[in-house]
N, C-alpha and C. Protein backbone atom coordinates (compact mmCIF):
# COMPACT_ATOMS: atom_id res chain seq x y z
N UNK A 1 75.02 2.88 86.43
CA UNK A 1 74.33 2.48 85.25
C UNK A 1 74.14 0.98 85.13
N UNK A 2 74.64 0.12 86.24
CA UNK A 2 74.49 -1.10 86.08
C UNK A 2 72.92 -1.56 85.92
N UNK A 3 72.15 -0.99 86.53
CA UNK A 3 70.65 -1.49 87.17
C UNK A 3 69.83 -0.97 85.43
N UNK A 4 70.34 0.31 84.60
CA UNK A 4 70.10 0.30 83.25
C UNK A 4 70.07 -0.91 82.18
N UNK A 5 71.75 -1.27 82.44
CA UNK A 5 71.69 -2.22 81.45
C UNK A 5 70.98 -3.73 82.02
N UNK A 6 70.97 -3.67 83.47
CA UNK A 6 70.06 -5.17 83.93
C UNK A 6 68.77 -5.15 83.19
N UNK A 7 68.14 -3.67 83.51
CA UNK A 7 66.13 -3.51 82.90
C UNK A 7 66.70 -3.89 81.67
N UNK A 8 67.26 -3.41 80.77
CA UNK A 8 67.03 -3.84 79.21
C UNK A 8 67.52 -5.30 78.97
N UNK A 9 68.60 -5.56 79.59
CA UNK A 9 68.56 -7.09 79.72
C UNK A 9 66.81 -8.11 80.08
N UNK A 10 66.58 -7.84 81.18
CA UNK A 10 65.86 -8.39 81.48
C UNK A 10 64.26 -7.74 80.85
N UNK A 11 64.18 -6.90 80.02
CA UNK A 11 63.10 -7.03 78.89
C UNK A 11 63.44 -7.59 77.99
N UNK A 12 64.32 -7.72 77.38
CA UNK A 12 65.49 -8.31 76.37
C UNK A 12 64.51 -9.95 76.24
N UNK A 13 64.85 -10.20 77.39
CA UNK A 13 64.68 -11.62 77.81
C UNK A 13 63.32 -12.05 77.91
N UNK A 14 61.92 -11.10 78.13
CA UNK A 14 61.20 -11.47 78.73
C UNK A 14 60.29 -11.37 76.95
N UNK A 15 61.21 -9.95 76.40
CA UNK A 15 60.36 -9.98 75.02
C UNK A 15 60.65 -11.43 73.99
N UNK A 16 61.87 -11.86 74.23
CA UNK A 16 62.22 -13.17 73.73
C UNK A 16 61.66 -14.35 73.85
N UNK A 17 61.19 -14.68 75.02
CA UNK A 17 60.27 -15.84 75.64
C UNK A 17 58.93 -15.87 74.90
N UNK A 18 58.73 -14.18 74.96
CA UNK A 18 57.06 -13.98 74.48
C UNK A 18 57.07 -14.52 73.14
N UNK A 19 57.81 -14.49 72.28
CA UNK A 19 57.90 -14.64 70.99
C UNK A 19 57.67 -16.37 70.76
N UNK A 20 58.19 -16.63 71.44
CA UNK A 20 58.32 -18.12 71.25
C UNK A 20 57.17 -19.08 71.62
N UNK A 21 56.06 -18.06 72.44
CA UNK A 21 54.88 -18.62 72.89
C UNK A 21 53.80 -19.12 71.62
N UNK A 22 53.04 -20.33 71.44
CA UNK A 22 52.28 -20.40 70.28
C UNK A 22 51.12 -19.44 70.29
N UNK A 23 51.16 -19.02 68.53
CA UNK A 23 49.62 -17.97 68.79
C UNK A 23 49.20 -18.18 67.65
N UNK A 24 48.02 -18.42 67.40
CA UNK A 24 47.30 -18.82 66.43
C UNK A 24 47.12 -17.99 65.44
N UNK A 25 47.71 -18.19 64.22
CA UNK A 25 47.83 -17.55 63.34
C UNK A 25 46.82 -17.40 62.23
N UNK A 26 46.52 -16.17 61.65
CA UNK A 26 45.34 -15.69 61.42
C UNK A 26 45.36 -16.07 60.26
N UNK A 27 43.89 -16.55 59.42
CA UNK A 27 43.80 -17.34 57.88
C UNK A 27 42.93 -16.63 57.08
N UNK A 28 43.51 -16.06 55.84
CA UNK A 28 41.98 -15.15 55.20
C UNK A 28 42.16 -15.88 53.80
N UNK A 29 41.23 -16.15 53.29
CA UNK A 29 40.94 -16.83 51.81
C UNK A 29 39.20 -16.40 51.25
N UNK A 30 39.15 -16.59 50.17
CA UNK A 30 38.38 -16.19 49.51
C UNK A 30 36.93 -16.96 49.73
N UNK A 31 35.96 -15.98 49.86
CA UNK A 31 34.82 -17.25 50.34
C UNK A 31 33.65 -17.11 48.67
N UNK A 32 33.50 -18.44 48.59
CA UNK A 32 32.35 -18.01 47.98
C UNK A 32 31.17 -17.13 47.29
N UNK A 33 30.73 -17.23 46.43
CA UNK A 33 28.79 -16.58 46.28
C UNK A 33 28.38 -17.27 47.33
N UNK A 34 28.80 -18.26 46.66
CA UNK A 34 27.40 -19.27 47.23
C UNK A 34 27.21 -19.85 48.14
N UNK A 35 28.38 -19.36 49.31
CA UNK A 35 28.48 -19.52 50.77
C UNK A 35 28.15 -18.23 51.73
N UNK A 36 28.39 -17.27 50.90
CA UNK A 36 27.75 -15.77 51.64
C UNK A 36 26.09 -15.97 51.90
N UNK A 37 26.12 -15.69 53.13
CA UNK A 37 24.16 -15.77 53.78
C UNK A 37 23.51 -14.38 53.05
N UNK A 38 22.53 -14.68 52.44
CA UNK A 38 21.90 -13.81 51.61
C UNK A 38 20.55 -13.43 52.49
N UNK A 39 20.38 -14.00 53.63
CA UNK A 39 18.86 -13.77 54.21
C UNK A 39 19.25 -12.01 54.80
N UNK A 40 17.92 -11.01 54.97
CA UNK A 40 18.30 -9.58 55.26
C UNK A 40 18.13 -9.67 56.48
N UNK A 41 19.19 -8.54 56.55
CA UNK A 41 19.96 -8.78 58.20
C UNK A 41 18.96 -8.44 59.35
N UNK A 42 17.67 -7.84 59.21
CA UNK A 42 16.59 -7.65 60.05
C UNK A 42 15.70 -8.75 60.25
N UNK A 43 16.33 -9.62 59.65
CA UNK A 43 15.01 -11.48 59.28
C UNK A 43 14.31 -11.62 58.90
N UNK A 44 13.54 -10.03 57.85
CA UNK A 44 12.66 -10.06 57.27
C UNK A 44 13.02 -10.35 55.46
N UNK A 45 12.12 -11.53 54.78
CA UNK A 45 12.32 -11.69 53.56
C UNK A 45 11.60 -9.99 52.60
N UNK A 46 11.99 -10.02 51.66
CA UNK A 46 11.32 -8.99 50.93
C UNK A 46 10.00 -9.00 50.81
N UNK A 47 9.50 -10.36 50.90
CA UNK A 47 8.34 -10.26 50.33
C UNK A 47 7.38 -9.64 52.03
N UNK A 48 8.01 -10.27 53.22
CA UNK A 48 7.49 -9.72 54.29
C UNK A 48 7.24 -8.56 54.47
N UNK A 49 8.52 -7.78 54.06
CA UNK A 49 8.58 -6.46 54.08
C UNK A 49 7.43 -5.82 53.46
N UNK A 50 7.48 -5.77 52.01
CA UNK A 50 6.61 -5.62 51.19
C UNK A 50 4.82 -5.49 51.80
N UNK A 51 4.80 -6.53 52.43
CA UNK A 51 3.63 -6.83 52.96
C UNK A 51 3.28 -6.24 54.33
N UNK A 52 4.36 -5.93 54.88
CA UNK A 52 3.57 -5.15 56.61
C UNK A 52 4.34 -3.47 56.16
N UNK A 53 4.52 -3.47 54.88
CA UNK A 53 4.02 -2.05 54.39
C UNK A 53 2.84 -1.85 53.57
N UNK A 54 2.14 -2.91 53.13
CA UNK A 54 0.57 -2.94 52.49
C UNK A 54 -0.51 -2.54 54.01
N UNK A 55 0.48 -3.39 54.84
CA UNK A 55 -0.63 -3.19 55.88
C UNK A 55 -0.29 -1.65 56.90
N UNK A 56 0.41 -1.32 56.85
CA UNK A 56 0.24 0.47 56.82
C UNK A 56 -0.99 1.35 56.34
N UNK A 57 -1.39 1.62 57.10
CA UNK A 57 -2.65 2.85 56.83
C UNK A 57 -2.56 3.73 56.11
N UNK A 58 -1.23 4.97 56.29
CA UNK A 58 -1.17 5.73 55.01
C UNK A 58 -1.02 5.62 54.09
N UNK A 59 -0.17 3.93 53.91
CA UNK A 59 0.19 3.40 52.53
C UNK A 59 -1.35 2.78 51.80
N UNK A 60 -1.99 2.61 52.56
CA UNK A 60 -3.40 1.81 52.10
C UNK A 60 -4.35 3.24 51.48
N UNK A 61 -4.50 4.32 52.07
CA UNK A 61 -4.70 5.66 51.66
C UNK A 61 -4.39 6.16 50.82
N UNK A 62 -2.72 5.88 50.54
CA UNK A 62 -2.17 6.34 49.52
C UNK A 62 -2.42 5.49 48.15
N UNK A 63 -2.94 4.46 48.41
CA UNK A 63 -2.99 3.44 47.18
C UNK A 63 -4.35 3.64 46.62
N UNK A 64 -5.07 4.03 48.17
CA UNK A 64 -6.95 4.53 47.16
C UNK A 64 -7.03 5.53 46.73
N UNK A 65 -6.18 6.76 47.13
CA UNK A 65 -6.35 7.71 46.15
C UNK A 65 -5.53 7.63 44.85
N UNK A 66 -4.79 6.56 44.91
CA UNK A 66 -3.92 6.44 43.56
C UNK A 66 -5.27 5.07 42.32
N UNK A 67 -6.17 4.93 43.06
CA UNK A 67 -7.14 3.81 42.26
C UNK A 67 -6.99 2.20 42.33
N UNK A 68 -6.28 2.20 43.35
CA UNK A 68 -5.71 0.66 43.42
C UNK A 68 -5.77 0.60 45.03
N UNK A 69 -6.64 -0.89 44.99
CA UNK A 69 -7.05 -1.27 46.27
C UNK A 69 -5.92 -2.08 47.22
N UNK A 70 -5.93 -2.04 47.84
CA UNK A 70 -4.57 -2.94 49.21
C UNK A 70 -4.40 -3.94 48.85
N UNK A 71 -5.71 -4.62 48.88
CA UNK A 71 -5.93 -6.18 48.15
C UNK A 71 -4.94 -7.04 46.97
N UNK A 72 -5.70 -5.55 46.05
CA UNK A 72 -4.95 -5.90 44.76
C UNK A 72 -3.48 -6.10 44.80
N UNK A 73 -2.92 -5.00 46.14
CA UNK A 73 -1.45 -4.87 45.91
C UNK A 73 -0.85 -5.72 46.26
N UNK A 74 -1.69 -6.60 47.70
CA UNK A 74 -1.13 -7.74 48.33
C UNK A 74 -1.01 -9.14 47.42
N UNK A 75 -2.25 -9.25 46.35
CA UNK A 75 -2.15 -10.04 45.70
C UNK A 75 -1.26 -10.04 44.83
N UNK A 76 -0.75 -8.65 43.76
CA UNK A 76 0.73 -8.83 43.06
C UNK A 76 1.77 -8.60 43.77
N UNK A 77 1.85 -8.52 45.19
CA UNK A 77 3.33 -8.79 45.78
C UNK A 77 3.45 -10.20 46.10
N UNK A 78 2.52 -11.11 46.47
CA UNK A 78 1.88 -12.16 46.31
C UNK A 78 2.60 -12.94 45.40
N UNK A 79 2.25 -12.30 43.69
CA UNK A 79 2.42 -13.12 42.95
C UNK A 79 3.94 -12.76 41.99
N UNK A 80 4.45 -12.08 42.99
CA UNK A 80 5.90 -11.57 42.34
C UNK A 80 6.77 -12.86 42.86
N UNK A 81 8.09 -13.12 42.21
CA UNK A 81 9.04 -14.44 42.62
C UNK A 81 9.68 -13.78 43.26
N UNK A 82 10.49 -14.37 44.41
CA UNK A 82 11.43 -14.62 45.55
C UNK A 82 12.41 -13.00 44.89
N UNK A 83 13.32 -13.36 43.86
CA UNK A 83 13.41 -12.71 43.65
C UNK A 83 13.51 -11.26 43.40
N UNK A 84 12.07 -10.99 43.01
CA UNK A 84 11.69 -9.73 42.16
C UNK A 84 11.00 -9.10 43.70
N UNK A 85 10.82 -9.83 44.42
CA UNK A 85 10.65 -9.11 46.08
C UNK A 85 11.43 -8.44 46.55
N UNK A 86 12.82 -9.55 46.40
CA UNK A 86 13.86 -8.95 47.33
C UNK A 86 14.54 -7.90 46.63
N UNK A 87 14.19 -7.49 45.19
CA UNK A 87 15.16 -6.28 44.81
C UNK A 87 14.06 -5.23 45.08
N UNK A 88 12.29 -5.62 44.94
CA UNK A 88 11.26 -4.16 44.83
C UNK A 88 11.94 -3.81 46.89
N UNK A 89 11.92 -4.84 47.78
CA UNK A 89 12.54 -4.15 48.49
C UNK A 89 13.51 -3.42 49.11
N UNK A 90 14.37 -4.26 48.56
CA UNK A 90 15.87 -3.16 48.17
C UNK A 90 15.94 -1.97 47.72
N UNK A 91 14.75 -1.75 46.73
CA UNK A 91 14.37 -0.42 46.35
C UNK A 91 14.09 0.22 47.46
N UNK A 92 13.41 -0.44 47.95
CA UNK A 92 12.65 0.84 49.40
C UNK A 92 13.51 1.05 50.16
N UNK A 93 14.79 0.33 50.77
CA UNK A 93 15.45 0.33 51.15
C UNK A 93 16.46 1.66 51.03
N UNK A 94 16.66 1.78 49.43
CA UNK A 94 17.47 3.22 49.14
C UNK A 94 16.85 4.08 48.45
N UNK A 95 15.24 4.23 48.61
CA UNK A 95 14.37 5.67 48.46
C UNK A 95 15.00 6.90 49.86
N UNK A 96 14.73 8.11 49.11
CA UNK A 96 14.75 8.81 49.90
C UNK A 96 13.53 8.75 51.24
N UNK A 97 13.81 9.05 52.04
CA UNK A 97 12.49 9.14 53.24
C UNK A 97 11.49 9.82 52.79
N UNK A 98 11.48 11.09 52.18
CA UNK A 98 10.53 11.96 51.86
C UNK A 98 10.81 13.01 51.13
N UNK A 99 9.51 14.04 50.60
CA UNK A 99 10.55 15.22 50.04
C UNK A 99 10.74 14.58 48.11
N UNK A 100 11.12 15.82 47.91
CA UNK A 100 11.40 15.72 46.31
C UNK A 100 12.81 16.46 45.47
N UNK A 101 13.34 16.28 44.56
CA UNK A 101 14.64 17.40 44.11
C UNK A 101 13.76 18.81 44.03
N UNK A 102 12.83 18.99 43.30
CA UNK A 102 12.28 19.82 43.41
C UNK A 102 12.20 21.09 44.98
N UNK A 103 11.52 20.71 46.06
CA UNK A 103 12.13 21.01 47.02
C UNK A 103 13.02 21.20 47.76
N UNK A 104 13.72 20.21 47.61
CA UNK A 104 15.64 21.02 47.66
C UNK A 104 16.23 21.92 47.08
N UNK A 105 15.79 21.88 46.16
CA UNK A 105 16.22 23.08 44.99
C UNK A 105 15.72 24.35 45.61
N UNK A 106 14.75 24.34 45.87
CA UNK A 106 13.76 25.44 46.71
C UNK A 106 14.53 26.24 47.74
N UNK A 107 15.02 24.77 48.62
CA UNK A 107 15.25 25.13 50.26
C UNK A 107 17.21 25.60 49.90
N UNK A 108 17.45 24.91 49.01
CA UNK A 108 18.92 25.48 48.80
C UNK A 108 18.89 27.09 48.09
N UNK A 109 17.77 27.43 47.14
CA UNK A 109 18.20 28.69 46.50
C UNK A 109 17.36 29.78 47.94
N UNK A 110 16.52 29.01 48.68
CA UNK A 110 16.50 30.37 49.63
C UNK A 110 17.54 30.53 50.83
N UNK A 111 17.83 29.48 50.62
CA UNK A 111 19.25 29.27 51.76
C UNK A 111 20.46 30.02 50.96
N UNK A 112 20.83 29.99 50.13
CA UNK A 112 21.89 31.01 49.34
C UNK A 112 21.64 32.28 49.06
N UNK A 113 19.87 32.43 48.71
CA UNK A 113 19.90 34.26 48.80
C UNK A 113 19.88 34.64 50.32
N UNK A 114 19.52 33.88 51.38
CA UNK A 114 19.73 34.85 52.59
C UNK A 114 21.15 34.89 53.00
N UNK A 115 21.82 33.68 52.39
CA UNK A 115 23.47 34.20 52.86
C UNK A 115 23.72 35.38 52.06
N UNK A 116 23.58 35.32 50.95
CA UNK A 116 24.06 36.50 49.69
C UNK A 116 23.26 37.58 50.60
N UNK A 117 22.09 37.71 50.80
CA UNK A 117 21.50 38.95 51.26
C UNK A 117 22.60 39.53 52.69
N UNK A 118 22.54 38.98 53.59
CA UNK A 118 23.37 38.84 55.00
C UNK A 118 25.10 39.53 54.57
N UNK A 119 25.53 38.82 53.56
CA UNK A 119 26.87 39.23 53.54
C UNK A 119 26.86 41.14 52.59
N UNK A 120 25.40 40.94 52.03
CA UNK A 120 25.45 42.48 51.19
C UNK A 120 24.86 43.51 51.94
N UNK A 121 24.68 43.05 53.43
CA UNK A 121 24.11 43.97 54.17
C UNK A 121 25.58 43.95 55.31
N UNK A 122 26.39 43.42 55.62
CA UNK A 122 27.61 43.25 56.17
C UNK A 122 28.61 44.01 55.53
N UNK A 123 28.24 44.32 54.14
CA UNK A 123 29.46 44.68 53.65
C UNK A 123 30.27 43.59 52.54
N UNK A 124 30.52 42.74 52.75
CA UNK A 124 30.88 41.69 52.07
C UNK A 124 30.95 41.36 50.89
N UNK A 125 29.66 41.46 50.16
CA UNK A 125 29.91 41.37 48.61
C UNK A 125 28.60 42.75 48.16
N UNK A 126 27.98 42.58 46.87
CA UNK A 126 27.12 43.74 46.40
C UNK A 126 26.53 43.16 45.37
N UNK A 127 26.21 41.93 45.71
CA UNK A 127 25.36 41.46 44.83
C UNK A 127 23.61 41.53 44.60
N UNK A 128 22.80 42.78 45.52
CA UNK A 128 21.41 43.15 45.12
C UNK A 128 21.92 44.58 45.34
N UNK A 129 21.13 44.98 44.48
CA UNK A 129 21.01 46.45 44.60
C UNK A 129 19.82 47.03 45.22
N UNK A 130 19.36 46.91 45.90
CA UNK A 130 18.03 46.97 46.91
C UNK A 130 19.03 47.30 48.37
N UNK A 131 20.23 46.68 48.77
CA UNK A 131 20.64 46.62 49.76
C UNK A 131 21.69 47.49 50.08
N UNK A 132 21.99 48.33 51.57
CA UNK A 132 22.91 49.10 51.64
C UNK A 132 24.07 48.55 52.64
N UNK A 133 25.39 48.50 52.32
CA UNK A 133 26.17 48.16 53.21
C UNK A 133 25.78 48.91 55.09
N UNK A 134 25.87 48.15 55.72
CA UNK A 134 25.82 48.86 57.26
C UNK A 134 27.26 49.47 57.45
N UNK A 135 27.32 50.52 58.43
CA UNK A 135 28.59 51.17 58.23
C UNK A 135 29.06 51.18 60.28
């Protein structure tokens, strides 16, 4: 058992040294507002954004059948402040992609009657009366 107590000796020793080595010790403090970088993390300002979605085709489509020309829209994104850009794009930012509640509602209640249907044809529950357990 001698060559036992040598290894733990001699980690003993080697974990001791390590300790004593300098290591730069880590600093956290409170930063600022008004040092946090506010520019959006893609490099586009809002108002850019805003604007090479005017210049989108379906969006330009979508604006003539709504009665309002591209023009017009470019000119009041135009004339909106720094500001009031960067939150209308923030908005777009957390719209849904597409789609409506309305349609979910849809796609969830036919998604629950075919489970309900499935489990009353399994046996499972008996919730239509149209349906016969399989045996």
């Amino acid at each position: 058992m001698p060559s036992l107590d040598r290894t733990v000796a001699n980690v003993l020793v080697v974990s001791l040294c390590a300790l004593g080595l300098p290591i730069p010790a880590a600093q956290a403090e409170l930063v600022a507002t008004d040092r946090v970088e506010t520019a959006r993390q893609d490099g586009f300002s809002g108002r850019e954004l805003l604007g090479s979605l005017l210049d989108r085709a379906d969006v330009r489509a979508a604006l003539e059948r709504q009665g309002v020309s591209a023009d017009d829209a470019k000119a009041r994104v135009n004339a909106l402040s720094d500001d009031e850009a960067e939150r209308l794009s923030a908005r777009f930012d957390s719209l849904p992609a597409a789609g409506n509640g309305f349609e979910s509602a849809l796609w969830l209640g036919f998604l629950v009657f075919v489970i309900l249907l499935v489990t009353d044809i399994l046996g499972f529950t008996k919730v239509f009366s149209f349906t016969r357990p399989a045996k």
